[in-house]
PDB file of N, CA and C in Angstrom:
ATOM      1  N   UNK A   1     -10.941 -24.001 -34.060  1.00  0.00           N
ATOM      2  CA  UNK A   1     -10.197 -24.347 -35.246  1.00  0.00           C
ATOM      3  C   UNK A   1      -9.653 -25.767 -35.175  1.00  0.00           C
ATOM      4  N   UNK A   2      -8.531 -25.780 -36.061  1.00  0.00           N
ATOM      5  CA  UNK A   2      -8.640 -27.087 -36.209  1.00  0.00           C
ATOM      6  C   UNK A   2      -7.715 -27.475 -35.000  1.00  0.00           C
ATOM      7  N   UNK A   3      -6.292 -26.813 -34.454  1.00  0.00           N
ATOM      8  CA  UNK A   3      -6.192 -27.381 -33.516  1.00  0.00           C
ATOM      9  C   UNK A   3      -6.505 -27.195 -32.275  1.00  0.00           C
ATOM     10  N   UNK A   4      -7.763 -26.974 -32.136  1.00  0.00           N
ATOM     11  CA  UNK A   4      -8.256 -26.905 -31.033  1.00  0.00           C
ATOM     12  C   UNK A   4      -9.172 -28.444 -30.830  1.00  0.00           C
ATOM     13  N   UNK A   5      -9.953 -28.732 -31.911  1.00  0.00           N
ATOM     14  CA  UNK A   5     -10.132 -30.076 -32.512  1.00  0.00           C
ATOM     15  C   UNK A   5      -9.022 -30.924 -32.096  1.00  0.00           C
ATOM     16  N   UNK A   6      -7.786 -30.938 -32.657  1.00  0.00           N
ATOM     17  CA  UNK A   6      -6.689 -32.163 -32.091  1.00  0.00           C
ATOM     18  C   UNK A   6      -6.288 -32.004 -30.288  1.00  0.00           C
ATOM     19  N   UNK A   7      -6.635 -30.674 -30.162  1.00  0.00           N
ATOM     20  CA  UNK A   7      -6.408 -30.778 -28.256  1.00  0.00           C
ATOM     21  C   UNK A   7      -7.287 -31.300 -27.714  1.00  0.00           C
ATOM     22  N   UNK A   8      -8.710 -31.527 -28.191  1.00  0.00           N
ATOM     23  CA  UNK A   8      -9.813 -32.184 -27.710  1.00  0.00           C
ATOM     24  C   UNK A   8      -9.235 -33.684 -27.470  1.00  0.00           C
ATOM     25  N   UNK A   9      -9.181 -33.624 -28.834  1.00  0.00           N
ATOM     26  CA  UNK A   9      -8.873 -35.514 -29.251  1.00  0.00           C
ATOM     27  C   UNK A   9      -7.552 -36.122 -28.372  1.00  0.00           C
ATOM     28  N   UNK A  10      -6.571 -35.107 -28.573  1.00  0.00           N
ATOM     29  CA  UNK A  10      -5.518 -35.696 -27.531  1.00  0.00           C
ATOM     30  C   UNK A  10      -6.105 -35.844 -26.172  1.00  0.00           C
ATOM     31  N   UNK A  11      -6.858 -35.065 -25.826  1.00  0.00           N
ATOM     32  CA  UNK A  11      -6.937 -34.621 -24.531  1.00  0.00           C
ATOM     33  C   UNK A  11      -8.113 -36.291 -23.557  1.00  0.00           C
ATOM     34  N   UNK A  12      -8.755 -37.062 -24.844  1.00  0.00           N
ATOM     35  CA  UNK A  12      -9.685 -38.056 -24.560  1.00  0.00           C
ATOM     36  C   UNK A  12      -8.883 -39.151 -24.784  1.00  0.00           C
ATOM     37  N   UNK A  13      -7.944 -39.330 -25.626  1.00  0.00           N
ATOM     38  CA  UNK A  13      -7.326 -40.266 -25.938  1.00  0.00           C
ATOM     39  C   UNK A  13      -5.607 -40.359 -24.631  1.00  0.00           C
ATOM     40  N   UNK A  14      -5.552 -39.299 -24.152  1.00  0.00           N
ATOM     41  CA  UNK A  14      -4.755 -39.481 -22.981  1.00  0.00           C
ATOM     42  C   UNK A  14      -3.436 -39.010 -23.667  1.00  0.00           C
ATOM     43  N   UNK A  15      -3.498 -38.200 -24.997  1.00  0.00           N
ATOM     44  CA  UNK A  15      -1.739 -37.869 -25.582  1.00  0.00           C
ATOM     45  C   UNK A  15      -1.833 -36.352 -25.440  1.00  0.00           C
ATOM     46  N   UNK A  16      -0.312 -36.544 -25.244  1.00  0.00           N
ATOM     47  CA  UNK A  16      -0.165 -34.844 -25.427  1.00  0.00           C
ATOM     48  C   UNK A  16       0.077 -34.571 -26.754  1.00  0.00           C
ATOM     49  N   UNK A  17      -0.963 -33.253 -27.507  1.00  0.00           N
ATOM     50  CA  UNK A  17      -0.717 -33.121 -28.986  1.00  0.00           C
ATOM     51  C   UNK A  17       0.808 -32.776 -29.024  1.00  0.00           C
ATOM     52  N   UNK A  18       1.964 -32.494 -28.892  1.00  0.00           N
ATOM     53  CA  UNK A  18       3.601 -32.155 -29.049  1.00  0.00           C
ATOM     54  C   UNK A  18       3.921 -33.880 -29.438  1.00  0.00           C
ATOM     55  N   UNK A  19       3.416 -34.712 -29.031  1.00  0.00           N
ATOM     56  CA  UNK A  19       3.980 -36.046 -29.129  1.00  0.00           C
ATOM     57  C   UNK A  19       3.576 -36.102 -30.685  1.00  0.00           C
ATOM     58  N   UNK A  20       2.454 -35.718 -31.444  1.00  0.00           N
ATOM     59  CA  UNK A  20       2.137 -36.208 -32.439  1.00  0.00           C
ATOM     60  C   UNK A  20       2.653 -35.121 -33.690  1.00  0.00           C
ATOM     61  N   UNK A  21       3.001 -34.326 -33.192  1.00  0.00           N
ATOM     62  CA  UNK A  21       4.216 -33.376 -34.486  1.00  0.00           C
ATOM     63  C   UNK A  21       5.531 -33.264 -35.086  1.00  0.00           C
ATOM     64  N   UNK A  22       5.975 -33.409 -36.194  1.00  0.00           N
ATOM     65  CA  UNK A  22       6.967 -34.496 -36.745  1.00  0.00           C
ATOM     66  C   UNK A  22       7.147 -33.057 -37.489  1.00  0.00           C
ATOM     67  N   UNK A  23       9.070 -33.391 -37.735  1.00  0.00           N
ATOM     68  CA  UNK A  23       9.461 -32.285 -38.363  1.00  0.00           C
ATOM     69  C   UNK A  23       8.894 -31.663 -39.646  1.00  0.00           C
ATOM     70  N   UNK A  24       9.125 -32.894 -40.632  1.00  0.00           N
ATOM     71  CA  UNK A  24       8.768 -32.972 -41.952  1.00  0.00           C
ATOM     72  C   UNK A  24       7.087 -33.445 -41.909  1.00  0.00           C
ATOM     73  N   UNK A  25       6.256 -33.361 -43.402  1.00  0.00           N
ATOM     74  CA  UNK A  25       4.896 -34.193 -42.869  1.00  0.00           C
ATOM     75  C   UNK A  25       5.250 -35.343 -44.023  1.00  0.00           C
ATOM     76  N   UNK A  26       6.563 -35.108 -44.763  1.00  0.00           N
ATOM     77  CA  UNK A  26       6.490 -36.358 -45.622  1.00  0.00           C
ATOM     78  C   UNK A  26       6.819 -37.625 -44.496  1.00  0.00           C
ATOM     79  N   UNK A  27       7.211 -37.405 -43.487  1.00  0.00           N
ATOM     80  CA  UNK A  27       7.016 -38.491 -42.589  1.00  0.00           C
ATOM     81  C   UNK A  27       6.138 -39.135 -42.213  1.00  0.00           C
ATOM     82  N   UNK A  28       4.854 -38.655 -42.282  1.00  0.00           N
ATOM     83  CA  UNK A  28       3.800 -39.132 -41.977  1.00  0.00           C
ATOM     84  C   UNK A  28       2.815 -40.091 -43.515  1.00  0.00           C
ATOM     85  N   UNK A  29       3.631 -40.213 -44.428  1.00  0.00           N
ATOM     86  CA  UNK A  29       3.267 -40.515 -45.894  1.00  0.00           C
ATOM     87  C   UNK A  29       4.098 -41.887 -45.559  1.00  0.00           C
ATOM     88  N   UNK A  30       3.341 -43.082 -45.965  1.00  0.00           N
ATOM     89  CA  UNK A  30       4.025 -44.526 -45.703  1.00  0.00           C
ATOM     90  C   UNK A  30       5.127 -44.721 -46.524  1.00  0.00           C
ATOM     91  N   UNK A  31       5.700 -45.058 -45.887  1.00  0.00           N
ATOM     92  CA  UNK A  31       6.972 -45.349 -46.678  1.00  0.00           C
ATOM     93  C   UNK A  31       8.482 -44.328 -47.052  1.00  0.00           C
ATOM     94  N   UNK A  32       8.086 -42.945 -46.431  1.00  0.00           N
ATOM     95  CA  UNK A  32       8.810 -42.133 -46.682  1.00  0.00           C
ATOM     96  C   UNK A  32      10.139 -42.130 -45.910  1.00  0.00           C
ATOM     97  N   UNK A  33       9.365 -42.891 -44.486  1.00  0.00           N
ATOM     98  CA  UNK A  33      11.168 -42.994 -43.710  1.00  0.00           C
ATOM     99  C   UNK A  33      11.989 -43.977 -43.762  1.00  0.00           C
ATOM    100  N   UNK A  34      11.366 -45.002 -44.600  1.00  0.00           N
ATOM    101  CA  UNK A  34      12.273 -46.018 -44.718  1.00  0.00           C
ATOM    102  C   UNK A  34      12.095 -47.009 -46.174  1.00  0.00           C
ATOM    103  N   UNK A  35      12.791 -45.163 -47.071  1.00  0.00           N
ATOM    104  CA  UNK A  35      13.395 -45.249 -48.108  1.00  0.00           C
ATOM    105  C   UNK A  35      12.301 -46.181 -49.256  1.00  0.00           C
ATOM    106  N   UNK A  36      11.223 -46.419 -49.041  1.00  0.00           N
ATOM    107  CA  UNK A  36      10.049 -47.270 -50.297  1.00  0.00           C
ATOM    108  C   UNK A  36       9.676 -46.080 -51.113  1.00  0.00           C
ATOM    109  N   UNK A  37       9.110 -46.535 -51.751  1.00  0.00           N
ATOM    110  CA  UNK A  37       8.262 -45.236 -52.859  1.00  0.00           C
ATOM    111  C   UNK A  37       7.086 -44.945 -51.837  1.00  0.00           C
ATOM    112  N   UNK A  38       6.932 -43.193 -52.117  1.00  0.00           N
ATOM    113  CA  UNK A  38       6.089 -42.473 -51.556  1.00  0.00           C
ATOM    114  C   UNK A  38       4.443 -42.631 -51.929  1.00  0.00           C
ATOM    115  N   UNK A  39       3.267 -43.055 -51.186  1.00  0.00           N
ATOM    116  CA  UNK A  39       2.178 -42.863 -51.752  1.00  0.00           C
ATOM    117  C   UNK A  39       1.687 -41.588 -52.301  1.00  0.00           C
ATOM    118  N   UNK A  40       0.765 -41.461 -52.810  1.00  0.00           N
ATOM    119  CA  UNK A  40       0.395 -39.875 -53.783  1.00  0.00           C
ATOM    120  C   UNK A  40      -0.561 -39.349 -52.762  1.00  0.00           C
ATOM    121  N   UNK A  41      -1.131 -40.344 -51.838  1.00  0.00           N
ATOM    122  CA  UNK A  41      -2.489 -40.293 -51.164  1.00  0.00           C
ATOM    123  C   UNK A  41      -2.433 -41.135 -50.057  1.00  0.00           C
ATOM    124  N   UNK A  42      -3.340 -40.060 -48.897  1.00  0.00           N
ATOM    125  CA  UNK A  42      -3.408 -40.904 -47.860  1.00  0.00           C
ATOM    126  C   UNK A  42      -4.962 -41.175 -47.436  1.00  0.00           C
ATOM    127  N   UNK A  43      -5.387 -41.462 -46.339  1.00  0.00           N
ATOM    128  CA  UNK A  43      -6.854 -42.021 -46.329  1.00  0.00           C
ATOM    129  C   UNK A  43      -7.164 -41.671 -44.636  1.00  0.00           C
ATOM    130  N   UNK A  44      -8.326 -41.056 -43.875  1.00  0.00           N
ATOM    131  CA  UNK A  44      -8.262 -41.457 -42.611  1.00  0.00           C
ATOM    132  C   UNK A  44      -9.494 -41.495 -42.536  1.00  0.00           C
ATOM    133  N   UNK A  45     -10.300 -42.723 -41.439  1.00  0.00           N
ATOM    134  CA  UNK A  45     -11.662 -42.522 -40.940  1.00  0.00           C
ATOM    135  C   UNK A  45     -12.250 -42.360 -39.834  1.00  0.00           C
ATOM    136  N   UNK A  46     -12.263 -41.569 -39.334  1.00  0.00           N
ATOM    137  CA  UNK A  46     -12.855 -41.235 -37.635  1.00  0.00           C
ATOM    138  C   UNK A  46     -14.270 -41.601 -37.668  1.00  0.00           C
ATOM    139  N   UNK A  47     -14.923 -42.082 -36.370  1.00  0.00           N
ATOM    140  CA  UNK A  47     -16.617 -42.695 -36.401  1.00  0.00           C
ATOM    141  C   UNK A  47     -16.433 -41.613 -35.317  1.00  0.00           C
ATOM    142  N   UNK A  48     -16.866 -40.912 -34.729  1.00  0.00           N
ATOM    143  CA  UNK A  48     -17.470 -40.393 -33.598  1.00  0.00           C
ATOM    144  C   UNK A  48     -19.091 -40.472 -32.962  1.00  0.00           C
ATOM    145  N   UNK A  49     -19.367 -41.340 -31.590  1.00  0.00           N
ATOM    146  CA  UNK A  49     -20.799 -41.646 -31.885  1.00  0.00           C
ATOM    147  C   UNK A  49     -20.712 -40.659 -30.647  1.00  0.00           C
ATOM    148  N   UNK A  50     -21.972 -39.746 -30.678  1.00  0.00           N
ATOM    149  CA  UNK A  50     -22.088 -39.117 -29.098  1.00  0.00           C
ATOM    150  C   UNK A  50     -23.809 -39.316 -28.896  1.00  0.00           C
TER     151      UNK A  50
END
């Protein structure tokens, strides 16, 4: 599932997934912690070459 997917990824990238979980997820929306207007939308692009 899916976080078994982010334990992978932490696990190559050297983080522990607990570091990357935030109370709220409007925190993770730019601008939300320091008080700007909220985007509607966010964007991400992973390349994975194996």
């Amino acid at each position: 599932g899916k976080s078994n997917f982010l334990d992978a990824v932490c696990f190559v990238m050297g983080e522990k997934s607990s570091t990357l979980r935030v109370q709220r997820h409007v925190v993770l929306i730019h601008g939300a912690s320091i008080n700007k207007s909220v985007t509607k939308s966010a964007k991400v692009l992973a390349i994975f070459g194996l």
